[in-house]
C-alpha atoms as a PDB file:
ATOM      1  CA  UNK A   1       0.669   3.995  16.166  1.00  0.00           C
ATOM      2  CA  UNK A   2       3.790   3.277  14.452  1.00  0.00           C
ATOM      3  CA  UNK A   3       3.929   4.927  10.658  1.00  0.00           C
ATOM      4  CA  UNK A   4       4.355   2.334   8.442  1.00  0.00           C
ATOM      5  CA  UNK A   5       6.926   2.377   5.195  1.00  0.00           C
ATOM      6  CA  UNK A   6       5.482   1.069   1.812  1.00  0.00           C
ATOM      7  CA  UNK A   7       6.966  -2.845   0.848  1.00  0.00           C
ATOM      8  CA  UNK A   8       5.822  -3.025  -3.145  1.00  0.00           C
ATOM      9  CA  UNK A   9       5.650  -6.575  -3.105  1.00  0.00           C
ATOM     10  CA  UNK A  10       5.307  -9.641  -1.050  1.00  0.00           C
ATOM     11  CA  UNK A  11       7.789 -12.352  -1.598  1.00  0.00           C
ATOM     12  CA  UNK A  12       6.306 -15.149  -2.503  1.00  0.00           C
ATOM     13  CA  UNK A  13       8.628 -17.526  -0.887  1.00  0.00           C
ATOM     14  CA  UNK A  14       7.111 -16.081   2.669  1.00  0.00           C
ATOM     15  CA  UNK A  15       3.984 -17.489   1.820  1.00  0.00           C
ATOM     16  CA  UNK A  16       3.872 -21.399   3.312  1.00  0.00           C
ATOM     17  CA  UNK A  17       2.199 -24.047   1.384  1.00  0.00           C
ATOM     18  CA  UNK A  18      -1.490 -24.744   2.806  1.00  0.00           C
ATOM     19  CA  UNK A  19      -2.129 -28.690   3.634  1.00  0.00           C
ATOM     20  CA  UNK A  20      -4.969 -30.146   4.084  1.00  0.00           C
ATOM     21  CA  UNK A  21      -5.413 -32.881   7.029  1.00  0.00           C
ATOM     22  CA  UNK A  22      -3.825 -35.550   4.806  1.00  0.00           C
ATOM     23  CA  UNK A  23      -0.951 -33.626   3.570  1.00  0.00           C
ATOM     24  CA  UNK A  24      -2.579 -32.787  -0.326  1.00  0.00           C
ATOM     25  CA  UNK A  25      -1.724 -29.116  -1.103  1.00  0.00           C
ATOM     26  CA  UNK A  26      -4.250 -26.130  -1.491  1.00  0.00           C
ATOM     27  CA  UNK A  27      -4.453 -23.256  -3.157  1.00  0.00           C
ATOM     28  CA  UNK A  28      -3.298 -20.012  -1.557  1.00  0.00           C
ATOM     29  CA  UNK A  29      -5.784 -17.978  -4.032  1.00  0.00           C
ATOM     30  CA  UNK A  30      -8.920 -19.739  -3.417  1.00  0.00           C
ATOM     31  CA  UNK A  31      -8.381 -22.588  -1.426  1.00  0.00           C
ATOM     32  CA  UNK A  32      -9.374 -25.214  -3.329  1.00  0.00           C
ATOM     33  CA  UNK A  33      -7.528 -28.806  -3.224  1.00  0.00           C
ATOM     34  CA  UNK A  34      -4.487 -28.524  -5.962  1.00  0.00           C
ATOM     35  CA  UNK A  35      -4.416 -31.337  -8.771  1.00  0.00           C
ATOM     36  CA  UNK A  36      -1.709 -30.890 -10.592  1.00  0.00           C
ATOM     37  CA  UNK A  37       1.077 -32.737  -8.271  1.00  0.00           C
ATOM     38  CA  UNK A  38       4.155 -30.124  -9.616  1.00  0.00           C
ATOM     39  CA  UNK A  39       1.970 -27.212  -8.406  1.00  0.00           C
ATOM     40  CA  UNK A  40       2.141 -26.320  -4.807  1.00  0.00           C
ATOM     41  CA  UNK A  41       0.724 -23.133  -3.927  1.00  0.00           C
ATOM     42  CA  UNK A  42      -2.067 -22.098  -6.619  1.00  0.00           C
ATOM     43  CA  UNK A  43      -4.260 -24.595  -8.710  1.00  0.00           C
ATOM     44  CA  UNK A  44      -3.462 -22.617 -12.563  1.00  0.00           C
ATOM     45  CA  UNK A  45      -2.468 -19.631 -13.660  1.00  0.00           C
ATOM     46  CA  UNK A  46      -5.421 -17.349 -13.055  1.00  0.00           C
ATOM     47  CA  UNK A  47      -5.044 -18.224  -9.641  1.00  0.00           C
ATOM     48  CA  UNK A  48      -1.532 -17.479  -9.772  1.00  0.00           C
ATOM     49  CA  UNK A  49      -1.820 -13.874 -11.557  1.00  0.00           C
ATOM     50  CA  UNK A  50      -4.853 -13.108  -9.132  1.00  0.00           C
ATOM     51  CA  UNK A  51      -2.280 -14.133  -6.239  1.00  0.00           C
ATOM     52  CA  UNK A  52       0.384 -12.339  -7.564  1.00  0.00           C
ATOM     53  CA  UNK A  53      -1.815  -8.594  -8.273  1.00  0.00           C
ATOM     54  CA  UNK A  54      -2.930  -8.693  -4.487  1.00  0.00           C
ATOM     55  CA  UNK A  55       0.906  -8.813  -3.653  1.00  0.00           C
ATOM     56  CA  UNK A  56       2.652  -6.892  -6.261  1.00  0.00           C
ATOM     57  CA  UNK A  57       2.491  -3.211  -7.231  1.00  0.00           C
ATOM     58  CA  UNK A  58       3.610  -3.683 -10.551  1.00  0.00           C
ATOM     59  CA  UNK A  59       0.929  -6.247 -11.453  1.00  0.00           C
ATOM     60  CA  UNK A  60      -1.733  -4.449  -9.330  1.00  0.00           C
ATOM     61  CA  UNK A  61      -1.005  -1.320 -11.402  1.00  0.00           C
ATOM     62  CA  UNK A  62      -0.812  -3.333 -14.824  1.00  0.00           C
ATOM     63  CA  UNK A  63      -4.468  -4.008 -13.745  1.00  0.00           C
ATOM     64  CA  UNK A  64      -5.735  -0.797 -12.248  1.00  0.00           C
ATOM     65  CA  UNK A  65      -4.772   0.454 -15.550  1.00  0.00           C
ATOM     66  CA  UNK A  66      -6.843  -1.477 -17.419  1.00  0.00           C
ATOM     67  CA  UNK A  67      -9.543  -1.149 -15.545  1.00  0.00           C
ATOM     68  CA  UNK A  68      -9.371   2.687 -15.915  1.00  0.00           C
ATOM     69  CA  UNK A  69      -8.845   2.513 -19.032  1.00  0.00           C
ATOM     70  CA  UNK A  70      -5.385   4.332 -18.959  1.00  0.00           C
ATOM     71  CA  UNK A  71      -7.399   7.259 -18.035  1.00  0.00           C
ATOM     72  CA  UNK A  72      -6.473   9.188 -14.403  1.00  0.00           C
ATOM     73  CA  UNK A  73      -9.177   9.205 -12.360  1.00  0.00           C
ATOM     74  CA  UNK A  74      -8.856  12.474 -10.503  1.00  0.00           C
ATOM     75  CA  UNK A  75      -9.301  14.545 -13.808  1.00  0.00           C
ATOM     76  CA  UNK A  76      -9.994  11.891 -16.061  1.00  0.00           C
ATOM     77  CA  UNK A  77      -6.897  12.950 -18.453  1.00  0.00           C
ATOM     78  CA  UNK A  78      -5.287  10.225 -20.889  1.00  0.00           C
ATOM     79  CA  UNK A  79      -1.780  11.119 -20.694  1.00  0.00           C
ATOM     80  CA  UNK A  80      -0.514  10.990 -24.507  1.00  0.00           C
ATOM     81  CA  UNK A  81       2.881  11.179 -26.176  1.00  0.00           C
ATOM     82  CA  UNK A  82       3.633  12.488 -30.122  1.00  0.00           C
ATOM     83  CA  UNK A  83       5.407  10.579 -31.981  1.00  0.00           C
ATOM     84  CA  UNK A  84       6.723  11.373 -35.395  1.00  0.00           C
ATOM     85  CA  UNK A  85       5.868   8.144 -38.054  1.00  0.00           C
ATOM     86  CA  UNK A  86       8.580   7.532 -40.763  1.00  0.00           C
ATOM     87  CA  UNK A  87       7.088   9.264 -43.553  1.00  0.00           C
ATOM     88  CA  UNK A  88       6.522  12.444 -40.881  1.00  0.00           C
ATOM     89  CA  UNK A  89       3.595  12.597 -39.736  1.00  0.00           C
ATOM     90  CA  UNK A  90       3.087  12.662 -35.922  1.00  0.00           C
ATOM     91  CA  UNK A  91       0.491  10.486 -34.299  1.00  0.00           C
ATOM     92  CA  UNK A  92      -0.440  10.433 -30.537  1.00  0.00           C
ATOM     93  CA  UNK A  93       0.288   7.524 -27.995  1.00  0.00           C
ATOM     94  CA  UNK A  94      -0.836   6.504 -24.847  1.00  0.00           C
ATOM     95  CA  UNK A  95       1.673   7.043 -22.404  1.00  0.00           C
ATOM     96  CA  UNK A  96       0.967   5.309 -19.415  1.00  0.00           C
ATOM     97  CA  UNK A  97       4.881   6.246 -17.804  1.00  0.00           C
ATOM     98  CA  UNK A  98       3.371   9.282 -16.852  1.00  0.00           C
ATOM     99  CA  UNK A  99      -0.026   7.542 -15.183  1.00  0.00           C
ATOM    100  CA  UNK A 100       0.972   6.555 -10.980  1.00  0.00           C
ATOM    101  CA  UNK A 101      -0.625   4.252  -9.346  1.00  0.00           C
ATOM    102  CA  UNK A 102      -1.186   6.086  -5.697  1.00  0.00           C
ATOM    103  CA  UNK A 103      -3.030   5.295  -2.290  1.00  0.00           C
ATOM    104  CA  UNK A 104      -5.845   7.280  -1.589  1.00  0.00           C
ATOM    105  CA  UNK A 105      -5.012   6.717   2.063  1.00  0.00           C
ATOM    106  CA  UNK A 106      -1.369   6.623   2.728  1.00  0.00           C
ATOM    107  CA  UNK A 107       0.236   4.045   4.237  1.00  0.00           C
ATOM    108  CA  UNK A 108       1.933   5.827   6.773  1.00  0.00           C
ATOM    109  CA  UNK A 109      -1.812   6.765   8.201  1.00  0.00           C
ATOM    110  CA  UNK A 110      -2.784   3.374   7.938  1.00  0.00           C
ATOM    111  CA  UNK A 111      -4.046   2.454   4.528  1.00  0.00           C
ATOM    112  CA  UNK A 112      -4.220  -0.747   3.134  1.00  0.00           C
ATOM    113  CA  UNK A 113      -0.732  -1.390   0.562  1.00  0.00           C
ATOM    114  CA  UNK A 114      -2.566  -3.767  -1.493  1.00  0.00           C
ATOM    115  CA  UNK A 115      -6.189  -2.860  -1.668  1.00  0.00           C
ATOM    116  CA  UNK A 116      -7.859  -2.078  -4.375  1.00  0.00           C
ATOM    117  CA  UNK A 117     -10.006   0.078  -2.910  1.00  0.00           C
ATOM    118  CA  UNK A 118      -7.496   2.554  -1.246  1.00  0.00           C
ATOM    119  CA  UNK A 119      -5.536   2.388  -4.765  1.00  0.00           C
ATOM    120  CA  UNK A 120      -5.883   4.583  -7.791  1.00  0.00           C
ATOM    121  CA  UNK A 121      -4.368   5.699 -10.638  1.00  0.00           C
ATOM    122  CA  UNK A 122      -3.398   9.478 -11.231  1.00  0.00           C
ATOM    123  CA  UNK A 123      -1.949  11.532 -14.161  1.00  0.00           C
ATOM    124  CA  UNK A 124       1.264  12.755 -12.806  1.00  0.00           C
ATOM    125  CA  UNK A 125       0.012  16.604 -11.965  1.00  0.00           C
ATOM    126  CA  UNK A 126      -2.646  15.108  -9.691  1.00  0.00           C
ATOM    127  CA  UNK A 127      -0.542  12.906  -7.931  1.00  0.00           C
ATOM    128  CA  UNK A 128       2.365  15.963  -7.235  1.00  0.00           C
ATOM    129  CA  UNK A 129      -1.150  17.892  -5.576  1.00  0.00           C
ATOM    130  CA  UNK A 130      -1.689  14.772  -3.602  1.00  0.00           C
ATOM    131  CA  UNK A 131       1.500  13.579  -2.275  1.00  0.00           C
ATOM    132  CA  UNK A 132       1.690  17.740  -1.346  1.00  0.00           C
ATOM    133  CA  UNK A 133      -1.365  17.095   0.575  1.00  0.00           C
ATOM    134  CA  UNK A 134      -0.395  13.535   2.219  1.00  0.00           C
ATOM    135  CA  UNK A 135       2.845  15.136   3.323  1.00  0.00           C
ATOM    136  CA  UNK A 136       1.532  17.950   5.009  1.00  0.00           C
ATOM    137  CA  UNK A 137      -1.076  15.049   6.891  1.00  0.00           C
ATOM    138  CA  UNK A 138       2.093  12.614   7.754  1.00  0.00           C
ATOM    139  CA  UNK A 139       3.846  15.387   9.163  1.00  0.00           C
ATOM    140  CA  UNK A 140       1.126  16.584  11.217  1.00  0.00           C
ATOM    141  CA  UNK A 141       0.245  13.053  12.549  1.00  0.00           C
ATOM    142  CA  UNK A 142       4.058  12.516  12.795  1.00  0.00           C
ATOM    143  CA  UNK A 143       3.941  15.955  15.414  1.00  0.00           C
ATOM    144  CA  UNK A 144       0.747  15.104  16.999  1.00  0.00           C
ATOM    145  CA  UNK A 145       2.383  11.494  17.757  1.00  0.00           C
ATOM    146  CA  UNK A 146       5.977  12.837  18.819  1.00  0.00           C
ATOM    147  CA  UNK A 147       3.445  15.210  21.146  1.00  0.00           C
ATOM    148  CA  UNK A 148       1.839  12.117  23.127  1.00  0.00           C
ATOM    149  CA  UNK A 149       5.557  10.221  23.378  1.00  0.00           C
ATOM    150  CA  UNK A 150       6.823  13.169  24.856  1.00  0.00           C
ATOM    151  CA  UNK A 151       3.843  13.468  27.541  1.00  0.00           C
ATOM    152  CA  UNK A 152       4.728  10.124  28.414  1.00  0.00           C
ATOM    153  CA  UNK A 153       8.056   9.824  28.804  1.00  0.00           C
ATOM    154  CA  UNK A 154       8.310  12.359  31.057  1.00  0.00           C
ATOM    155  CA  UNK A 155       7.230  11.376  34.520  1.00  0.00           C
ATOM    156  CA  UNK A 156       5.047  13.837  36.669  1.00  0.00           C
ATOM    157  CA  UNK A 157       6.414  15.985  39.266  1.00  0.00           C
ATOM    158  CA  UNK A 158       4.689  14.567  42.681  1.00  0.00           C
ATOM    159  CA  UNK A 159       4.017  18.091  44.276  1.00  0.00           C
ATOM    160  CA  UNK A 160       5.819  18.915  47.683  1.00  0.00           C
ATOM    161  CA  UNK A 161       2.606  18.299  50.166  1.00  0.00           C
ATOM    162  CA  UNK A 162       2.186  14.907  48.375  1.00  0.00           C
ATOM    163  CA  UNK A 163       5.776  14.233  48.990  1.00  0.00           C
ATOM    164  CA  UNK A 164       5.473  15.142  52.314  1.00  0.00           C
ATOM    165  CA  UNK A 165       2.856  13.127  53.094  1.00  0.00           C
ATOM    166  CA  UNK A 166       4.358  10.250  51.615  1.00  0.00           C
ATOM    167  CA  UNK A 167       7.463  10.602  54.307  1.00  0.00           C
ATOM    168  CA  UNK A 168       5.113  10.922  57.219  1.00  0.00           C
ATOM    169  CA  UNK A 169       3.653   7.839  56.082  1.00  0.00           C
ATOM    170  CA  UNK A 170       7.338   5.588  55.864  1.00  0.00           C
ATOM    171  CA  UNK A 171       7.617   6.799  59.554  1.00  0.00           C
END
């Protein structure tokens, strides 16, 4: 198993237009026939922003975030930022620059980029613990695989009676 490298975003001009038998577009979302003749890959917007947060990390985390409520969901901190007001006092604000959306399963041991499910969203202390911890498990799977390319690239010795036999044989 090859590790695989993170992508954040599909293009969309690698997606091809879906016909149907006689040639009327369809709609990559949800696959219904497409109306509007200057559209050609999605029916409306919703389908388009639903399209476009299964393929993107910054919409998929724009999302996650709201669903979460801007809260991380290892220790269920809200990451806030002081801020001084013009007449001096200092009021608290979200700060969601220091909320990272991470994979529960890395990529590199085969989770999914873009699923939801393998995706959450961590306060940045958490996710330093975590990518500590996925590290130390890519590097070991990274060893364990270098291990089983190494038994077979080598060939095995034949031993000398097998050998032998073999010449007796070619006789």
């Amino acid at each position: 198993m090859n590790l695989l490298r993170r992508r954040g975003y599909i293009p969309m001009s690698s997606y091809k237009t879906k016909q149907d038998f006689q040639g009327n577009y369809i709609c990559l979302n949800c696959n219904k026939l497409i109306t509007n003749k200057r559209r050609k890959r999605y029916c409306d917007d919703k389908c388009r922003d639903e399209l476009w947060t299964k393929n993107n990390h910054v919409w998929l985390r724009s999302k996650l975030l709201c669903d979460c409520n801007h809260t991380c969901q290892k220790c269920g901190k809200k990451p806030r930022k002081p801020f001084t007001e013009p007449d001096g006092a200092i009021t608290q604000y979200l700060d969601d620059s220091k909320l990272i959306l991470d994979h529960k399963i890395p990529i590199a041991l085969g989770g999914e980029e873009f699923d939801e499910k393998n995706l959450w969203i961590l306060c940045s202390d958490c996710n330093k613990i975590k990518t500590a911890e996925d590290a130390k498990n890519i590097a070991k799977h990274r060893r364990r695989e270098k291990g089983r390319r190494d038994k077979w690239e080598h060939k095995p010795e034949i031993p000398p009676i097998i050998f032998h036999i073999q010449e007796k044989m070619d006789i």
